[in-house]
Protein backbone atom coordinates (compact mmCIF):
# COMPACT_ATOMS: atom_id res chain seq x y z
CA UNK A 1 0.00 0.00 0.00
CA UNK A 2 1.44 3.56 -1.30
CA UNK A 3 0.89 6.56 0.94
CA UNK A 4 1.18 9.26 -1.92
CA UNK A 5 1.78 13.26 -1.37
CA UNK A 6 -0.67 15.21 -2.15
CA UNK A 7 -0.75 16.77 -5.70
CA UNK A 8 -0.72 20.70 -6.31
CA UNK A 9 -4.10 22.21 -7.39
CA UNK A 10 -4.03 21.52 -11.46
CA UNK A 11 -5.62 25.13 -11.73
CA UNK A 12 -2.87 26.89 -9.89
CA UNK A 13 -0.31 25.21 -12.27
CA UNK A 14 -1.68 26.38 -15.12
CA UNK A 15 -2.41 29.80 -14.21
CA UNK A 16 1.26 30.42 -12.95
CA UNK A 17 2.94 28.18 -16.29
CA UNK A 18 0.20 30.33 -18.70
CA UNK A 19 0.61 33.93 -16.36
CA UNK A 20 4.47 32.96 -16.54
CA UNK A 21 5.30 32.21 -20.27
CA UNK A 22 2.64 35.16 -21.22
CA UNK A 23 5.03 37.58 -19.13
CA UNK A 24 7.67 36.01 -21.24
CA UNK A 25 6.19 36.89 -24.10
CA UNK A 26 5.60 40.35 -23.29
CA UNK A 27 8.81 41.05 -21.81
CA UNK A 28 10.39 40.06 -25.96
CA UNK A 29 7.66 42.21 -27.18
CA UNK A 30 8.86 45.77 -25.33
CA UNK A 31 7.08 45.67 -22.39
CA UNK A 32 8.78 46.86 -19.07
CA UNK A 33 7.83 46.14 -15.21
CA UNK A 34 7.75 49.10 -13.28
CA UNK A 35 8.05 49.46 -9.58
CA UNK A 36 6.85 52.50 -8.10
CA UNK A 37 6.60 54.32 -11.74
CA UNK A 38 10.67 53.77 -12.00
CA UNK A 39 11.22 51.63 -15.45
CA UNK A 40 13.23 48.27 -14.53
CA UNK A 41 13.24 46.97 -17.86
CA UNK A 42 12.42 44.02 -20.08
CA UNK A 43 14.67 41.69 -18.53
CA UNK A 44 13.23 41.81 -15.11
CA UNK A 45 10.11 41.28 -16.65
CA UNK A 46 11.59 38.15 -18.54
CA UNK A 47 13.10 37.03 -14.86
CA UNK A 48 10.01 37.09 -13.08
CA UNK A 49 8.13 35.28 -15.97
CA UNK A 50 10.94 32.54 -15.82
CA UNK A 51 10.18 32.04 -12.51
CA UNK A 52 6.83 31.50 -12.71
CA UNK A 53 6.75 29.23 -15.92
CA UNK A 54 9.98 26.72 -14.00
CA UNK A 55 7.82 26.83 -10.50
CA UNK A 56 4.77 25.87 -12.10
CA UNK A 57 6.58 23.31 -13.63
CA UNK A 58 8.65 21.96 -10.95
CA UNK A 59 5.02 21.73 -9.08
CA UNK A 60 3.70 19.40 -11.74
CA UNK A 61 7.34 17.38 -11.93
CA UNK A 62 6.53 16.98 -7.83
CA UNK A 63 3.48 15.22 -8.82
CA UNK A 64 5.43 12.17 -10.32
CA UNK A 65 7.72 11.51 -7.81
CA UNK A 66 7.68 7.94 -6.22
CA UNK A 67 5.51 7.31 -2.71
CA UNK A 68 7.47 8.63 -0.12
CA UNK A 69 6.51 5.39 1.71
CA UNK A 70 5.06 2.00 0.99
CA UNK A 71 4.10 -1.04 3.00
CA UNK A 72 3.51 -4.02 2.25
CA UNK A 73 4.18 -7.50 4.21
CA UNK A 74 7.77 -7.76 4.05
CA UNK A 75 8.42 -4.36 5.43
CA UNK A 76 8.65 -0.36 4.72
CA UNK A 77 10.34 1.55 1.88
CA UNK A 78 10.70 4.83 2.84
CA UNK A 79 11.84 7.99 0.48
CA UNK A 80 11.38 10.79 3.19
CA UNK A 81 13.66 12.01 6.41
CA UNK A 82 16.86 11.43 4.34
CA UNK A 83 16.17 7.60 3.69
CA UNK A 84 15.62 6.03 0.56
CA UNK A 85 15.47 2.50 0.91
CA UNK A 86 13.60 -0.79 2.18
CA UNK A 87 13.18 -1.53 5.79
CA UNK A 88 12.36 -4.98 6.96
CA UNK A 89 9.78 -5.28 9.82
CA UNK A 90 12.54 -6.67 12.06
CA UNK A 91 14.35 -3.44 11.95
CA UNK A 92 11.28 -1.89 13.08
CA UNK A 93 10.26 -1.28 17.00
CA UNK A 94 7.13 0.83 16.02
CA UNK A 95 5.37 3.34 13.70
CA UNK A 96 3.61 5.96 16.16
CA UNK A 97 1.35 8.62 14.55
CA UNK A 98 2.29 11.71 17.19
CA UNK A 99 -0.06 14.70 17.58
CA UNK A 100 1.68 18.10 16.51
CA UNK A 101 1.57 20.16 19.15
CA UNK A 102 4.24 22.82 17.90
CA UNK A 103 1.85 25.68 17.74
CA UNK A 104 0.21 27.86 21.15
CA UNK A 105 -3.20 26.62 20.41
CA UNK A 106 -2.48 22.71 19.45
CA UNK A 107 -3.60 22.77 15.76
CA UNK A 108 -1.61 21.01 13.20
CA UNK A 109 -1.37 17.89 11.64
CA UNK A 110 -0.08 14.65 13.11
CA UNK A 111 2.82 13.14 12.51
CA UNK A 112 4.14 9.77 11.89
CA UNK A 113 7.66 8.71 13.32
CA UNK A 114 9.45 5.51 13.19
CA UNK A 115 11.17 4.18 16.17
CA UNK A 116 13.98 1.72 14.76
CA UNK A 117 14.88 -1.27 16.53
CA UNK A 118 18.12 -1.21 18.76
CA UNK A 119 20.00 -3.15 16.94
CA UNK A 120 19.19 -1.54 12.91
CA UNK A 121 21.30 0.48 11.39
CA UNK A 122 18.72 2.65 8.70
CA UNK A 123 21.34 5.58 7.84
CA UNK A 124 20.01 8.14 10.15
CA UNK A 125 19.97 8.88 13.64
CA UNK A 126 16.88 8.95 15.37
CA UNK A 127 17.13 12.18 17.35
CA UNK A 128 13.63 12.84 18.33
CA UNK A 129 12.30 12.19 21.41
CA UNK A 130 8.85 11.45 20.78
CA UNK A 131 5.93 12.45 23.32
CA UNK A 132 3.96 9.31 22.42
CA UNK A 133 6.18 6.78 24.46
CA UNK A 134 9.29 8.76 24.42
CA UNK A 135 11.56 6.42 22.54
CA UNK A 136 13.58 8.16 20.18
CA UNK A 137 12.17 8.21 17.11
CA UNK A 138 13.14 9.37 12.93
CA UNK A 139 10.22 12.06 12.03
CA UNK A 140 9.32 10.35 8.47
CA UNK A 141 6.51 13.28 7.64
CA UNK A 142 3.38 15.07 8.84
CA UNK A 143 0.08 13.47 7.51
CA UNK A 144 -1.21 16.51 6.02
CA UNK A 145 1.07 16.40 3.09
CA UNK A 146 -0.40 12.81 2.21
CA UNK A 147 -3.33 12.34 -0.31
CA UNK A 148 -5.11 9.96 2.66
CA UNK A 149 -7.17 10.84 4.86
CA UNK A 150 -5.98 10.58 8.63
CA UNK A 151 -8.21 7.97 9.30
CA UNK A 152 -7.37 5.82 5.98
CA UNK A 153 -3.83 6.44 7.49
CA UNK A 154 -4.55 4.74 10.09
CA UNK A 155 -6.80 1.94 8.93
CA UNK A 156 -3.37 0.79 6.58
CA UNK A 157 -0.95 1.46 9.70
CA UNK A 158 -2.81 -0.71 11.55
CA UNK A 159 -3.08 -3.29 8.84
CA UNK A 160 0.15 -3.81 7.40
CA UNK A 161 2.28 -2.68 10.97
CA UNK A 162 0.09 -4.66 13.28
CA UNK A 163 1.10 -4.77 17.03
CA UNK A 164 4.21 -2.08 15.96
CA UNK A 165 1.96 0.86 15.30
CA UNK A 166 1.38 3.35 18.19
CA UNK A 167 -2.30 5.09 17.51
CA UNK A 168 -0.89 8.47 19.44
CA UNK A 169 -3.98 10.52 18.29
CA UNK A 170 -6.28 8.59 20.85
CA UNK A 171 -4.62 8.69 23.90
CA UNK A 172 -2.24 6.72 26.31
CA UNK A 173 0.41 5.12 24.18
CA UNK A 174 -0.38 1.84 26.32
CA UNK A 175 -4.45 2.03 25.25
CA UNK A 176 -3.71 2.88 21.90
CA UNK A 177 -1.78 -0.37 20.37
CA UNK A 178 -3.39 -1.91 17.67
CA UNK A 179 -4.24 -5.09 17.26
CA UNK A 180 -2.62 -7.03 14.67
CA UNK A 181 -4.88 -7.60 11.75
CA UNK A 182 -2.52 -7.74 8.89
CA UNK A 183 -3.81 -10.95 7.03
């Protein structure tokens, strides 16, 4: 199962990629950006249309990049926290979805973190101290740059990681293991 990144807004491309090349086109056909009624000239035009047209295209290039992770029975491949490679269950102590709590009020999107085993070396150190269990953990990536929903999130956690996902968003870390039901 692929947990995919969410895509940019197909309408936003194309305005900035059509907005972009059109500056581009005016700025070869004599027009001139002005800043407070002081001429700048063609090529600043032709700069700022460049970097519209290559940003709306690196958005839609972003939108064909591989899962950042993918589980399956055998394990984890991960492309996100500076790891691009497959992790085998072993190497695994638990997945733990952690709520955010960065901001003053609490909002923000959960997180999932990866707590390796002791004795698994995944080329990078887990630093983070998480506030599920506090183990220290690898933060892989918050869930609101996934497609999924939180709760479909969860549902496939639960699935494929079995007894090695931590359910953080529901309360103790001890009431909140899941029971395996990978089949």
């Amino acid at each position: 199962m692929e947990l995919r990144r969410r895509r940019p807004p197909l309408f936003w491309t194309a305005f900035f990629l059509l907005g972009g090349l059109g500056i581009i086109w005016a700025s070869q056909n004599g027009w001139e950006l002005r800043i407070l009624l002081v001429p700048v000239g063609s090529a600043a035009l032709l700069v700022v249309g460049l970097i519209m047209a290559l940003g709306a295209l690196a958005s839609l290039a972003s939108s064909f990049r591989p899962a950042p992770i993918t589980l399956d029975g055998s394990g984890v491949r991960l492309r996100v926290a500076g790891l691009d490679r497959s992790v085998p269950w072993a190497s695994i102590d638990a997945l733990i979805l952690e709520p955010y709590q960065g901001t003053l009020d609490g909002a923000g999107a959960p997180r999932l973190l990866l707590v390796p085993s002791a004795d698994a070396d995944l080329g990078a150190v887990a630093e983070y101290q998480n506030r599920v269990d506090g183990r220290s953990s690898i933060i892989l990536l918050s869930l609101d740059s996934l497609r999924a929903s939180p709760d479909h999130v969860v549902q496939v956690l639960a699935r494929y990681a079995g007894q090695r996902f931590v359910n953080g968003l529901s309360g103790s870390a001890a009431a909140t293991r899941s029971p395996d039901t990978a089949t």
